[in-house]
Structures are given as structure tokens and as C-alpha cells.
Protein backbone atom coordinates (compact mmCIF):
# COMPACT_ATOMS: atom_id res chain seq x y z
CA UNK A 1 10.81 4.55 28.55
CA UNK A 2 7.05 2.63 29.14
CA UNK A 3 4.89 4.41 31.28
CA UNK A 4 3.58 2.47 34.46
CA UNK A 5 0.00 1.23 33.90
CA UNK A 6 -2.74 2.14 36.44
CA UNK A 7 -4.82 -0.22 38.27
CA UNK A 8 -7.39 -0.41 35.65
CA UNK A 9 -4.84 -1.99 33.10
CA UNK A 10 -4.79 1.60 30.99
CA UNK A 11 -1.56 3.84 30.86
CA UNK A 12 -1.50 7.35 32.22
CA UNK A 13 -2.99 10.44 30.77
CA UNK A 14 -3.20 14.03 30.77
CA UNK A 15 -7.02 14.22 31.53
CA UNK A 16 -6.62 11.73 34.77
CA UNK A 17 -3.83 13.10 36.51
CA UNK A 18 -5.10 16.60 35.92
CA UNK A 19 -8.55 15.63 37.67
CA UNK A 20 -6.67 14.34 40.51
CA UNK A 21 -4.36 17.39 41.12
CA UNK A 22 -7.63 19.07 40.74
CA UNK A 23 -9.26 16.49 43.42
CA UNK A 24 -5.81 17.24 45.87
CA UNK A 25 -6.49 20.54 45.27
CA UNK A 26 -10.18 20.48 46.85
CA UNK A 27 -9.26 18.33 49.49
CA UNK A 28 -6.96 21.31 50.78
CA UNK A 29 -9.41 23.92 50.40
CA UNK A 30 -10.21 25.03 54.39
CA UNK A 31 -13.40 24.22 54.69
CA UNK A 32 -14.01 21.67 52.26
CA UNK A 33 -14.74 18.19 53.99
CA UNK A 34 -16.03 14.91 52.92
CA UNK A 35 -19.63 16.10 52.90
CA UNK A 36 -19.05 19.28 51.03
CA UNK A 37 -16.50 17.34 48.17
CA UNK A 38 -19.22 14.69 47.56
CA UNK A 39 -21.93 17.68 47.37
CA UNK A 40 -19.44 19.34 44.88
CA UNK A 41 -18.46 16.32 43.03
CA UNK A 42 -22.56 15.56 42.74
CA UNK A 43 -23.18 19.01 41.41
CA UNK A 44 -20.07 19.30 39.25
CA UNK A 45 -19.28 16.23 37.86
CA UNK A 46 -15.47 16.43 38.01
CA UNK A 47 -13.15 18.34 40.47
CA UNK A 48 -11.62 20.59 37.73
CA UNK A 49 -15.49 21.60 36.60
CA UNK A 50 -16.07 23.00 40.61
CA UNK A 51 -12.49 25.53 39.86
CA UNK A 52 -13.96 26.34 36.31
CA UNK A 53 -17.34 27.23 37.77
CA UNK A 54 -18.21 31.15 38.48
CA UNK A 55 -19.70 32.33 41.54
CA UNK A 56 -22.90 33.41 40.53
């Protein structure tokens, strides 16, 4: 079985989809709009680093 290749020519992986279930998951956080993901994303660097960060 060949995986499908993404739009940038490169198959798959872990680390990519995970970032983008991560990036779903933000998106459906009440409260979270466009402003406030890009202000995350800015500070964060990737979607699963804003869920790994503490409050403090």
C-alpha cells in the first residue's frame, strides 16, 4: 500500500498530521479566533507547543 503524497511532493508523517490535529484542536477551543491562533502560533511556534505549555 503507497501512501498518498502531500502537496509539497513529500509523503505523510507522524510529526505533520499530529500538528494539524493539534491545529483542529485550537480552532475548536471557544474562544480562540483568528486573532488569538495567530497570537498563539507567534508565541508558540507550533500548535502542539501552545497544549504543552503551563499556565504560569
Amino acid at each position: 500500500m503507497r501512501l498518498p503524497l502531500q502537496e509539497d511532493g513529500e509523503p505523510p508523517n507522524r510529526d505533520r498530521a499530529g500538528e494539524q490535529r493539534a491545529l483542529v484542536g485550537l480552532s475548536l477551543v471557544d474562544g480562540v479566533g483568528p486573532q488569538l491562533l495567530r497570537a498563539l502560533l507567534a508565541a508558540f511556534d507550533t500548535p502542539s507547543a501552545v497544549f504543552r505549555a503551563s499556565r504560569s
